[in-house]
Protein backbone atom coordinates (compact mmCIF):
# COMPACT_ATOMS: atom_id res chain seq x y z
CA UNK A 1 284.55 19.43 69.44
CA UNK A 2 285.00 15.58 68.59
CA UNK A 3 281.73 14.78 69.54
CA UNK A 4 280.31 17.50 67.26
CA UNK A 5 282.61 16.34 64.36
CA UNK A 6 281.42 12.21 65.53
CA UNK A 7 277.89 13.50 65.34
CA UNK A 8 278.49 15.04 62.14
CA UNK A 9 280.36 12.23 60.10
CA UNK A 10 276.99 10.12 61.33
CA UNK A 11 275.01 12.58 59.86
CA UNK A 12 276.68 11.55 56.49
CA UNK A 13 276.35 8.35 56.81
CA UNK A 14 272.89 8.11 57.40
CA UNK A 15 272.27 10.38 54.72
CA UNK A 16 273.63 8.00 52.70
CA UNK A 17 271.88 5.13 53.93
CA UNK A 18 268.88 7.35 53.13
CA UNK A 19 269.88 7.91 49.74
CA UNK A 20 270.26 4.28 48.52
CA UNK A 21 266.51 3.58 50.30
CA UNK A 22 264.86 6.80 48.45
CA UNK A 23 266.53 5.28 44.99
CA UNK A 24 265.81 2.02 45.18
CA UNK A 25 261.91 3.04 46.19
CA UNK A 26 261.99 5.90 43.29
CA UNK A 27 263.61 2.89 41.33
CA UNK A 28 260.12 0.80 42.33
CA UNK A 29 258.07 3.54 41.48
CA UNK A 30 259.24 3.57 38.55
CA UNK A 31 258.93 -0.67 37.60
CA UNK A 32 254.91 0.01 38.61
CA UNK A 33 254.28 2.87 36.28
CA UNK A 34 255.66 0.91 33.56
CA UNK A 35 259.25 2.53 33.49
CA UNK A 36 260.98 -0.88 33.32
CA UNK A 37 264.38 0.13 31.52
CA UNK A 38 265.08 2.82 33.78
CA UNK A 39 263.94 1.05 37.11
CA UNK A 40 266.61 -1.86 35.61
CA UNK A 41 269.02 0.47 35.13
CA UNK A 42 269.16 2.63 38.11
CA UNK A 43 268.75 -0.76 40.64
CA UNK A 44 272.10 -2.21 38.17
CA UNK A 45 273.87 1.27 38.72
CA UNK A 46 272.92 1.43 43.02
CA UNK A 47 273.96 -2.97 43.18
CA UNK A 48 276.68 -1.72 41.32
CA UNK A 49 278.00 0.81 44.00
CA UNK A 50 277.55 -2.02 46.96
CA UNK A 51 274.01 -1.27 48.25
CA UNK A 52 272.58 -3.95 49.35
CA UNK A 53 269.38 -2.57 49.11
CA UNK A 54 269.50 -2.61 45.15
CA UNK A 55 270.37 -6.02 45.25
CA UNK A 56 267.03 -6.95 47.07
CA UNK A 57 265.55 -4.43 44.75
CA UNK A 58 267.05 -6.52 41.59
CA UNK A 59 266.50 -9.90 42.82
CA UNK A 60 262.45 -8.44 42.96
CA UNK A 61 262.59 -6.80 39.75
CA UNK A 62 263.57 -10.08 38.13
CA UNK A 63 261.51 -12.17 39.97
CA UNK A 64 258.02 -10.45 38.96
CA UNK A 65 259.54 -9.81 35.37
CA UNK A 66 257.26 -11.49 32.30
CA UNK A 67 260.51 -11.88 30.43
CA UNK A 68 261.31 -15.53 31.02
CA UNK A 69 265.20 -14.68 30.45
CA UNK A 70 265.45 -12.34 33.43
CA UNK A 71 263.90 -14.13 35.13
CA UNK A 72 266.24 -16.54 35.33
CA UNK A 73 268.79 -13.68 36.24
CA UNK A 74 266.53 -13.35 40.14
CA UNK A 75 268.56 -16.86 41.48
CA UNK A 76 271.81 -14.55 41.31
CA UNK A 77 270.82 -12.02 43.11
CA UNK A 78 268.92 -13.85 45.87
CA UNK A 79 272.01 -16.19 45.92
CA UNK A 80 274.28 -13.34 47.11
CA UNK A 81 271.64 -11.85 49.82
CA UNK A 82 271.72 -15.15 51.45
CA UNK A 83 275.00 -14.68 52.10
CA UNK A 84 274.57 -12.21 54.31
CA UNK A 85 270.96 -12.79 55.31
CA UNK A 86 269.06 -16.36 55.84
CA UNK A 87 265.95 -14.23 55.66
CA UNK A 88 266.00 -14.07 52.13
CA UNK A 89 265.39 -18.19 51.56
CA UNK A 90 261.49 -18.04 51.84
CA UNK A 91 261.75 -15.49 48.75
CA UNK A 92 264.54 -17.44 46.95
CA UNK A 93 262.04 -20.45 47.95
CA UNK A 94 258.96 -18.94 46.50
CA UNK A 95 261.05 -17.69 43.23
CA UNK A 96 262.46 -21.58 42.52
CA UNK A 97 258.83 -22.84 42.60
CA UNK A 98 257.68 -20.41 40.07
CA UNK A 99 260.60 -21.02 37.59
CA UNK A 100 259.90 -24.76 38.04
CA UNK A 101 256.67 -24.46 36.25
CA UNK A 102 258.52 -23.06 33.21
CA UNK A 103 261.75 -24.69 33.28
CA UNK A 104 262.49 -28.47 33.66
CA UNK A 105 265.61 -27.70 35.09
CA UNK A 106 264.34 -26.18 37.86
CA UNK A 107 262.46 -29.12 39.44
CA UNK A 108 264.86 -31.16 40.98
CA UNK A 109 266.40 -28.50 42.78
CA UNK A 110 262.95 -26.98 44.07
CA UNK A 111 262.14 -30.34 45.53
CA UNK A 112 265.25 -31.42 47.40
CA UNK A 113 265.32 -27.48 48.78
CA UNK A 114 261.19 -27.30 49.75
CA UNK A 115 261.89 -30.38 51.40
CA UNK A 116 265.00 -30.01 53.58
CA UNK A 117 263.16 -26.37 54.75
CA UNK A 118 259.74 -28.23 55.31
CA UNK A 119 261.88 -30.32 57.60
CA UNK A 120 264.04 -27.68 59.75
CA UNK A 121 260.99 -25.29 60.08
CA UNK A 122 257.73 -26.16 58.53
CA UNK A 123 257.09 -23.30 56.63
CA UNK A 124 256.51 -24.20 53.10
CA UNK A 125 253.39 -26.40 53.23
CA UNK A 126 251.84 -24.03 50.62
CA UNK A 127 254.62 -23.83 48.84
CA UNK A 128 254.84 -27.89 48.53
CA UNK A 129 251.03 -28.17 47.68
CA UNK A 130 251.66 -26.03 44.57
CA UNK A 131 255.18 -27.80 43.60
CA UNK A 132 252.87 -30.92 43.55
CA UNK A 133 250.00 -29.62 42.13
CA UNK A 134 251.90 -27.76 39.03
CA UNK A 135 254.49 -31.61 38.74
CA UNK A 136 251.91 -33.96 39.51
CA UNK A 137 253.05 -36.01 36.91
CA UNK A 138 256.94 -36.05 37.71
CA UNK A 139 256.02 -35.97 41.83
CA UNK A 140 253.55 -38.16 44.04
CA UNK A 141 251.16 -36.07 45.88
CA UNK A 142 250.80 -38.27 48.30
CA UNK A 143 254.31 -37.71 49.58
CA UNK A 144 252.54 -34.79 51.83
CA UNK A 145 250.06 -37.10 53.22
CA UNK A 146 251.43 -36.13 56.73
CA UNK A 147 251.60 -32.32 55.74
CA UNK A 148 247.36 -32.95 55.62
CA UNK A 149 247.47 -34.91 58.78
CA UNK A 150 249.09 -32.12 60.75
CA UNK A 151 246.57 -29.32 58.84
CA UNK A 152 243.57 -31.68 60.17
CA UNK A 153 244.76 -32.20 63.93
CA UNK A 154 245.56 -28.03 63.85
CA UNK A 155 242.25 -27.49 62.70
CA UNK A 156 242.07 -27.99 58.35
CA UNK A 157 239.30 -24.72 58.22
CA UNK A 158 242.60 -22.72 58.78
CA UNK A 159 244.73 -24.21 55.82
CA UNK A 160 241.20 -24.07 53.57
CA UNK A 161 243.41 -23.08 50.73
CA UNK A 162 246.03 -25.24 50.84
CA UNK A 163 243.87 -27.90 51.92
CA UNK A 164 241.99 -27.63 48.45
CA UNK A 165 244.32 -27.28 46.59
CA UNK A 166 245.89 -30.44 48.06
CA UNK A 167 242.72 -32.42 47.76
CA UNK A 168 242.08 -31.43 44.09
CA UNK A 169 245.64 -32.44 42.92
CA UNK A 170 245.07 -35.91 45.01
CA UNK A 171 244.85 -38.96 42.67
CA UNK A 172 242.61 -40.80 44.85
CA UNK A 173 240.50 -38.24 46.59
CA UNK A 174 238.14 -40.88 48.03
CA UNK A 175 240.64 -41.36 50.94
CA UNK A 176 239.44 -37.74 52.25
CA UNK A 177 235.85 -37.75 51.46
CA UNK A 178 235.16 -36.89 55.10
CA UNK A 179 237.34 -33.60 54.75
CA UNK A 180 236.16 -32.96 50.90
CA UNK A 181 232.54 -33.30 52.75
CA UNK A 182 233.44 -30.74 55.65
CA UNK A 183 235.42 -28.33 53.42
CA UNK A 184 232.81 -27.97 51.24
CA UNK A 185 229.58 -27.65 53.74
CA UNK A 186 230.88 -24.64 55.55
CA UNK A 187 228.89 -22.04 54.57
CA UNK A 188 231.49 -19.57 54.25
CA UNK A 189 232.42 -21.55 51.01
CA UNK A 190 234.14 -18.43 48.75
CA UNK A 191 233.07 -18.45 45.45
CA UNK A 192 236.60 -19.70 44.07
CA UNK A 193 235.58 -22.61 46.29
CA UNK A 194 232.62 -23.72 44.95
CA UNK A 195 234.12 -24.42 41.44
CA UNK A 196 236.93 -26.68 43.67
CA UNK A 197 233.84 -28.72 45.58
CA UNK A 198 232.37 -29.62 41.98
CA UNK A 199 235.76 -30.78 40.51
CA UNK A 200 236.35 -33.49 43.77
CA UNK A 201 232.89 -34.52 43.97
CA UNK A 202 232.70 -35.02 40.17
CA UNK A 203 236.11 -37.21 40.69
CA UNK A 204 234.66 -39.25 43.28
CA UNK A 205 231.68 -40.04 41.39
CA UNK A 206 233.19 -40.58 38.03
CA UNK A 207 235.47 -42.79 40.58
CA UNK A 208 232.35 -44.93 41.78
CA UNK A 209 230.93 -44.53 37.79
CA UNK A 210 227.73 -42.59 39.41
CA UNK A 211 226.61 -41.57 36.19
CA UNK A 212 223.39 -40.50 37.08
CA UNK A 213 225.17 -38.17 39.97
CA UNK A 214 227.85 -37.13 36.84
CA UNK A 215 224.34 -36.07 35.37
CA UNK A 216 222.99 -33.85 38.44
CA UNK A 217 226.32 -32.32 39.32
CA UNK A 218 226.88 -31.39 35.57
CA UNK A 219 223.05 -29.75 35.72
CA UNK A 220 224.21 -27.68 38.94
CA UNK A 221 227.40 -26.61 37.55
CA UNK A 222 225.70 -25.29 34.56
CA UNK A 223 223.00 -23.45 36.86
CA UNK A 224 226.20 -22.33 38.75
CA UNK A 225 227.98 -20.45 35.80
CA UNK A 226 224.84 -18.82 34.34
CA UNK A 227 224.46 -17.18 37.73
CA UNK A 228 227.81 -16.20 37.29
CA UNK A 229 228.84 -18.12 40.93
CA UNK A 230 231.82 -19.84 38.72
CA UNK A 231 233.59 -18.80 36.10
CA UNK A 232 234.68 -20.79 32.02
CA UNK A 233 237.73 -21.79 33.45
CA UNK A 234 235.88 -23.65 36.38
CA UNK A 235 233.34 -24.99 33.82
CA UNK A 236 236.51 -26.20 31.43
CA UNK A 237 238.48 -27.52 34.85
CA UNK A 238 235.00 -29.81 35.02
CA UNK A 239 234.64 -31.15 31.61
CA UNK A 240 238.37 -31.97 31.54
CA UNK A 241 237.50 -34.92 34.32
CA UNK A 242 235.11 -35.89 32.36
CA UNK A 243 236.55 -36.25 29.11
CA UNK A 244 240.24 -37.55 30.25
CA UNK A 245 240.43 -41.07 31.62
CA UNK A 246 242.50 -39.94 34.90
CA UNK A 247 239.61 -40.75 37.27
CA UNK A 248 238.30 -43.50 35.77
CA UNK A 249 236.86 -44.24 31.92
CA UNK A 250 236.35 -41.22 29.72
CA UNK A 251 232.57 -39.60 29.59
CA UNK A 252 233.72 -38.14 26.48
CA UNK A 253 229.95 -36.84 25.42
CA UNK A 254 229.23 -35.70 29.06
CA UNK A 255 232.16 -33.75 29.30
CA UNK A 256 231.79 -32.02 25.85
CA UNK A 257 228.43 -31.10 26.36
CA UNK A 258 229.32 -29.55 29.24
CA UNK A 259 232.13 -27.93 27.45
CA UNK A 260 229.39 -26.69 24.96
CA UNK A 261 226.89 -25.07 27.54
CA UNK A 262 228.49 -21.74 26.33
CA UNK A 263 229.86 -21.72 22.66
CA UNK A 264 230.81 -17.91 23.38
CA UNK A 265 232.95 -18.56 25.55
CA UNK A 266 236.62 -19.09 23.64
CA UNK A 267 237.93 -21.28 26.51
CA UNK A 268 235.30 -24.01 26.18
CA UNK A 269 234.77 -23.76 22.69
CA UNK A 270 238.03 -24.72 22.35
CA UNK A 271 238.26 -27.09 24.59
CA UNK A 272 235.09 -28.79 22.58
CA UNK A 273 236.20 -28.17 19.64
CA UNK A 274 239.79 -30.64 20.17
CA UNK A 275 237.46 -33.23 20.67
CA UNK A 276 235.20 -32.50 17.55
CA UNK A 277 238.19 -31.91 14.86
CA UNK A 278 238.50 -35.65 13.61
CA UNK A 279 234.30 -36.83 14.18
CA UNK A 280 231.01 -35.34 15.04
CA UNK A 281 229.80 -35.42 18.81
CA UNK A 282 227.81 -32.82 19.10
CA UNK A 283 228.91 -29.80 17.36
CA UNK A 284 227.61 -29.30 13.31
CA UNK A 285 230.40 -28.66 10.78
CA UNK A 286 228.91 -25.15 10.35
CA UNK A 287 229.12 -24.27 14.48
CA UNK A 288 232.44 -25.94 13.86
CA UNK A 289 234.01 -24.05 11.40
CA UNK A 290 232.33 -20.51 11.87
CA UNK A 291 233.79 -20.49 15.43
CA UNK A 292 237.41 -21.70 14.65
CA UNK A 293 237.42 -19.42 11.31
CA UNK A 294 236.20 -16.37 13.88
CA UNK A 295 238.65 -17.01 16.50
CA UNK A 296 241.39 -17.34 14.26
CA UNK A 297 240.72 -14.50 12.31
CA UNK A 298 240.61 -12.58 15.68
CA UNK A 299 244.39 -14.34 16.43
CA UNK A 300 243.81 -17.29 18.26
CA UNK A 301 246.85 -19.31 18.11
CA UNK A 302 245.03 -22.77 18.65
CA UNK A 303 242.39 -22.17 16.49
CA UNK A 304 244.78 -21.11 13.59
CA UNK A 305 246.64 -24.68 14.27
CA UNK A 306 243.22 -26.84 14.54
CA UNK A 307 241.97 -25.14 11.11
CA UNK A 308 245.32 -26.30 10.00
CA UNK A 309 245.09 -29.45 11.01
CA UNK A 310 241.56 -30.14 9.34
CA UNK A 311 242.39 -29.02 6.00
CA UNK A 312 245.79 -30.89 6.31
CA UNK A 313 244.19 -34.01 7.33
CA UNK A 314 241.03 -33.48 5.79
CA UNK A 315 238.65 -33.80 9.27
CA UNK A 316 234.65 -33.30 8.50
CA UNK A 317 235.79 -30.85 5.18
CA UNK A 318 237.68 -32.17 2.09
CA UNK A 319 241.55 -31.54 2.58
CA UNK A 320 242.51 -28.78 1.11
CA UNK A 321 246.53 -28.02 1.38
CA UNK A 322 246.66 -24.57 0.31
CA UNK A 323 244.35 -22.99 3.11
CA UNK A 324 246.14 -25.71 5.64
CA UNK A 325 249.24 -23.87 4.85
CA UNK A 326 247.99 -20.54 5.40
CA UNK A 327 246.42 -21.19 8.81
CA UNK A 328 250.06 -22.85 9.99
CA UNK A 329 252.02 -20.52 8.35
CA UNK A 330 250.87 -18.10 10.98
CA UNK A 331 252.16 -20.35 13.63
CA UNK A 332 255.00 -21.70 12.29
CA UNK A 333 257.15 -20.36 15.16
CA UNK A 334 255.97 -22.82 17.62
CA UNK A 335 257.19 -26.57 17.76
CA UNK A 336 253.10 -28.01 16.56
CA UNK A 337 252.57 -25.44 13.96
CA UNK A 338 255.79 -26.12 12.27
CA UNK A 339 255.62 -29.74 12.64
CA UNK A 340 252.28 -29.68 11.09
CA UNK A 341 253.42 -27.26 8.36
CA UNK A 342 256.98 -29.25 8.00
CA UNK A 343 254.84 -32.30 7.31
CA UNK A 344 252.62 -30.49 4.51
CA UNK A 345 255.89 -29.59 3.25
CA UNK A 346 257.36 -32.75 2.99
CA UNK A 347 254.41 -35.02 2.27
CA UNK A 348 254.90 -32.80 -1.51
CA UNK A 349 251.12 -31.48 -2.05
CA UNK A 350 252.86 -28.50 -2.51
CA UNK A 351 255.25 -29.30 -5.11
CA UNK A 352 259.07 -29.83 -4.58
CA UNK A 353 260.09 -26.50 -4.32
CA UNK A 354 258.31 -26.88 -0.11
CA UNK A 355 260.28 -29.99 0.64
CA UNK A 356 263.79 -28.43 1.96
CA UNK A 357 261.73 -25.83 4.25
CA UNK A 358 259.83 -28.94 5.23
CA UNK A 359 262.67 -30.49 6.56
CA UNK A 360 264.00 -27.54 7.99
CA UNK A 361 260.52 -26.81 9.69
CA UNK A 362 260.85 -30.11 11.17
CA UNK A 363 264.35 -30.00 12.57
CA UNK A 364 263.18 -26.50 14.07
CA UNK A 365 260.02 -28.44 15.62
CA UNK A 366 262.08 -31.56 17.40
CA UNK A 367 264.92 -29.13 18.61
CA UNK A 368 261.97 -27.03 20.31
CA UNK A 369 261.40 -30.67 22.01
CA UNK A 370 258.13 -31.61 20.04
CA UNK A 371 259.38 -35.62 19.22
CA UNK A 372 256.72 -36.24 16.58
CA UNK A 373 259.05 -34.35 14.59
CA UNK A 374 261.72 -36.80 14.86
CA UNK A 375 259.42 -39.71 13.54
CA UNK A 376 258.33 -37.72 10.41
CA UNK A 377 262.17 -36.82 9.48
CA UNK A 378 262.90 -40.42 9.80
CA UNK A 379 260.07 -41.45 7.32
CA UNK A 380 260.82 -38.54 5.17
CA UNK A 381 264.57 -40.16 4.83
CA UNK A 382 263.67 -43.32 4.49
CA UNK A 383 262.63 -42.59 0.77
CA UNK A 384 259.55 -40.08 -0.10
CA UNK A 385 259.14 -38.62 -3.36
CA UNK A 386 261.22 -36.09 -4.04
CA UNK A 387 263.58 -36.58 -0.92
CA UNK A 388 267.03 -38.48 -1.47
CA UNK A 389 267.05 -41.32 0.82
CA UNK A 390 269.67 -40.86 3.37
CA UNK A 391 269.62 -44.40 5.50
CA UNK A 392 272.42 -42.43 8.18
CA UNK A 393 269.46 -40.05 8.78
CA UNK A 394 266.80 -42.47 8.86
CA UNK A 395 268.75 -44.06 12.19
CA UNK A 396 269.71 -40.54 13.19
CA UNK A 397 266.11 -39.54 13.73
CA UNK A 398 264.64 -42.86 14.33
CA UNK A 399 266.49 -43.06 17.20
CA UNK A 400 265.81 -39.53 18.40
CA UNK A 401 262.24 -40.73 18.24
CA UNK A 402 262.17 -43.91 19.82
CA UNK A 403 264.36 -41.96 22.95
CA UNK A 404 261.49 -39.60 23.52
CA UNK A 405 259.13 -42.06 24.88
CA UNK A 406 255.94 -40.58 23.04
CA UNK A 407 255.81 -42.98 20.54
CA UNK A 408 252.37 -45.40 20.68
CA UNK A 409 253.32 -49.17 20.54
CA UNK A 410 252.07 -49.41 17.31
CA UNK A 411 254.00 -46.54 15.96
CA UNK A 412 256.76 -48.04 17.73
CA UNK A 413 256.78 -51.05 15.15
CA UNK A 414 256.99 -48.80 12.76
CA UNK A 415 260.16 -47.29 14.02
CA UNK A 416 262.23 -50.22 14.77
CA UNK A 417 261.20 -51.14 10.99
CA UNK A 418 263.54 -48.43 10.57
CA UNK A 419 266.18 -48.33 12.13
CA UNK A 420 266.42 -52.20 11.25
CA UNK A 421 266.18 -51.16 7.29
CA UNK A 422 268.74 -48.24 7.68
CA UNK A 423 271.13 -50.58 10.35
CA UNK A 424 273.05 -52.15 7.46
CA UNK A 425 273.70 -48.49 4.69
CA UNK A 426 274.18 -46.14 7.20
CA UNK A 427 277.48 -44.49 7.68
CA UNK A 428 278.07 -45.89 11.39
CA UNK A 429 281.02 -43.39 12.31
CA UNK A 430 278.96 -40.39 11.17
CA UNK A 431 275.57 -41.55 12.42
CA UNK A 432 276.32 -42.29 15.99
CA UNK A 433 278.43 -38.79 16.03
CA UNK A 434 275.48 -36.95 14.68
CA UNK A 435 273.02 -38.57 17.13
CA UNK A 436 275.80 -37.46 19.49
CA UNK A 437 274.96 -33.98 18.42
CA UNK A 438 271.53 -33.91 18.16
CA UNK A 439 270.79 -35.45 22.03
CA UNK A 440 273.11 -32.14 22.97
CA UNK A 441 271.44 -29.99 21.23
């Protein structure tokens, strides 16, 4: 009898074991066709009741969410299954890295944690090779030197991706030409491979200033993407290390013309067009403004703000105010378009009645982080037509400016200019509590 009733009561249990799986895989089901509320809400509900398969289930959903806020919320939940399983660090791992590419906050932490579990088990090699490649700028890449060392001696055909990936996000790739050379002669080269070899051989020859090689590999990569073997992104990935001065001076008409081998293609028309907006390379004012009028008509976000720009600053067309504010008044929710449209406001083409929202669409622009802002309040308070000067703001946002770094030396001049002319009139108790403010905000 009290084995029956042992073997019953186990029964139960099971069952609901069993239960919590089947809901939180109905609860999956339900995030892939698209039912996102309800798979939320039925993982919350299951976590809720102490199954600890919902809270694996949760820290998932959030992970793979698009909403950058829940994101966020995926740390929590992988912070409480490591507490009762190690397991779960690789994912935890994996979900850092990704926030670290859209959140500053999250970079520091990723590193000092990649690191101290490269060290104990020397699992997250591909993990550190995107870390470096995504913060190249914040991170040395050749702090996992020895992570390429120990693919080579194992045999680098087996870390190919990795390897690459490495190697492409290298600021001195001559050091490897020998594995750049092997990597890209096996013949088992994948496609997304090919695109890779062109970007670190045309580094290493922009590196030696080859030009006439710069001239042949650019003739290949074009032959390459009208047999469809690489794709516009590959083709804007090339004339990006051509045009920028990373690898040695800029081949600024090399790289747009290879930009404009397909003026179809919205990626590299774009791309060209940054370069054409203030002079003529190669691109006629009719190409010009036919494409950026059709792409922004169709949406496009950066050809709404370039079209801006040009009739703002009056690039290769006379300037022209009232269609510069239409094309920026679409974008006016992002830090550039408002600072652009904040600075038609203020500069008073527009009559007085635009200067408050001017200001406003400034202060909106620097506290979504784009400085520039901060330099055209400053000037704006330092006495333009139609705006009381207000010397306590002038050193306010002067200083804000000259903090973010972004500032050219010669703009830099202009700055200290003043904060020296606004040292004396400002209110000093107010000022330094508002600057207070603003560097918290």
């Amino acid at each position: 009898m009290m084995n029956k009733l042992l073997t019953v009561v186990c029964f139960i249990l099971s069952c609901v074991g069993c239960t919590s799986m089947l809901d939180v895989d109905y609860a999956r089901v339900l995030n892939e066709q698209g039912q996102n509320s309800k798979s939320e809400e039925m993982l919350l509900s299951l976590n809720s009741a102490g199954y600890y398969e919902a809270t694996a289930g949760l820290a998932r959903f959030y992970a793979n969410s698009t909403d950058p806020e829940k994101q966020k919320l995926a740390g929590k939940y992988y912070q409480e299954l490591l507490k009762e399983d190690p397991e779960f660090e690789l994912a935890y791992l994996r979900w850092m890295n990704k926030m670290s590419r859209v959140n500053s906050k999250y970079k520091e932490p990723t590193y000092r944690s990649l690191w101290q579990r490269q060290v104990r088990f020397g699992d997250v090699s591909v993990l550190l090779a995107r870390f470096y490649s995504w913060h190249r700028d914040t991170y040395d890449v050749r702090e996992i030197d020895p992570l390429f060392d120990q693919w080579r001696k194992q045999g680098i055909e087996q870390y190919r991706d990795v390897a690459m990936m490495f190697l492409n996000n290298y600021p001195f790739p001559e050091k490897y030409i020998a594995d750049i050379d092997f990597l890209c002669s096996q013949p088992s080269t994948p496609e997304s491979d090919l695109a890779v070899c062109h970007q670190l051989y045309l580094k290493l020859e922009k590196q030696k200033g080859d030009v006439d090689a710069i001239g042949k590999r650019a003739t290949i990569i074009t032959a390459n993407y009208k047999q469809g073997l690489i794709t516009d992104e590959d083709v804007f990935r090339c004339s990006r290390i051509l045009i920028e001065d990373e690898f040695g001076e800029s081949l600024l008409v090399k790289g747009v013309e290879l930009a404009e081998i397909d003026l179809d293609s919205d990626r590299l028309f774009l791309l060209s067009a940054r370069y054409e907006l203030e002079q003529t390379i190669l691109m006629s004012n009719d190409v010009l403004l036919y494409g950026l009028i059709d792409r922004a008509d169709n949406g496009s976000r950066e050809a709404r703000l370039m079209l801006g720009k040009l009739y703002l600053k009056g690039y290769r067309v006379p300037d022209d105010p009232i269609l510069a504010e239409h094309y920026l008044g679409f974008i006016s929710d992002d830090a550039l378009g408002a600072y652009y449209l904040g600075t038609l406001y203020v500069s008073g083409k527009l009559g007085a009645g635009k200067l408050q929202q001017g200001i406003d669409l400034l202060l909106y622009s620097a506290r979504l982080n784009e400085a520039k802002s901060y330099k055209q309040l400053a000037i704006a308070f330092h006495g333009s037509p139609g705006i009381k000067a207000n010397p306590t703001y002038v050193w306010v946002f002067s200083n804000m400016a000259m903090d973010s770094g972004i500032a050219k030396p010669e703009e830099n001049s202009r700055l200290i200019q003043l904060l020296h002319d606004s040292e004396n009139s400002r209110d000093k108790a107010l000022s330094e509590s508002l600057l207070k403010e603003e560097k918290s905000i």
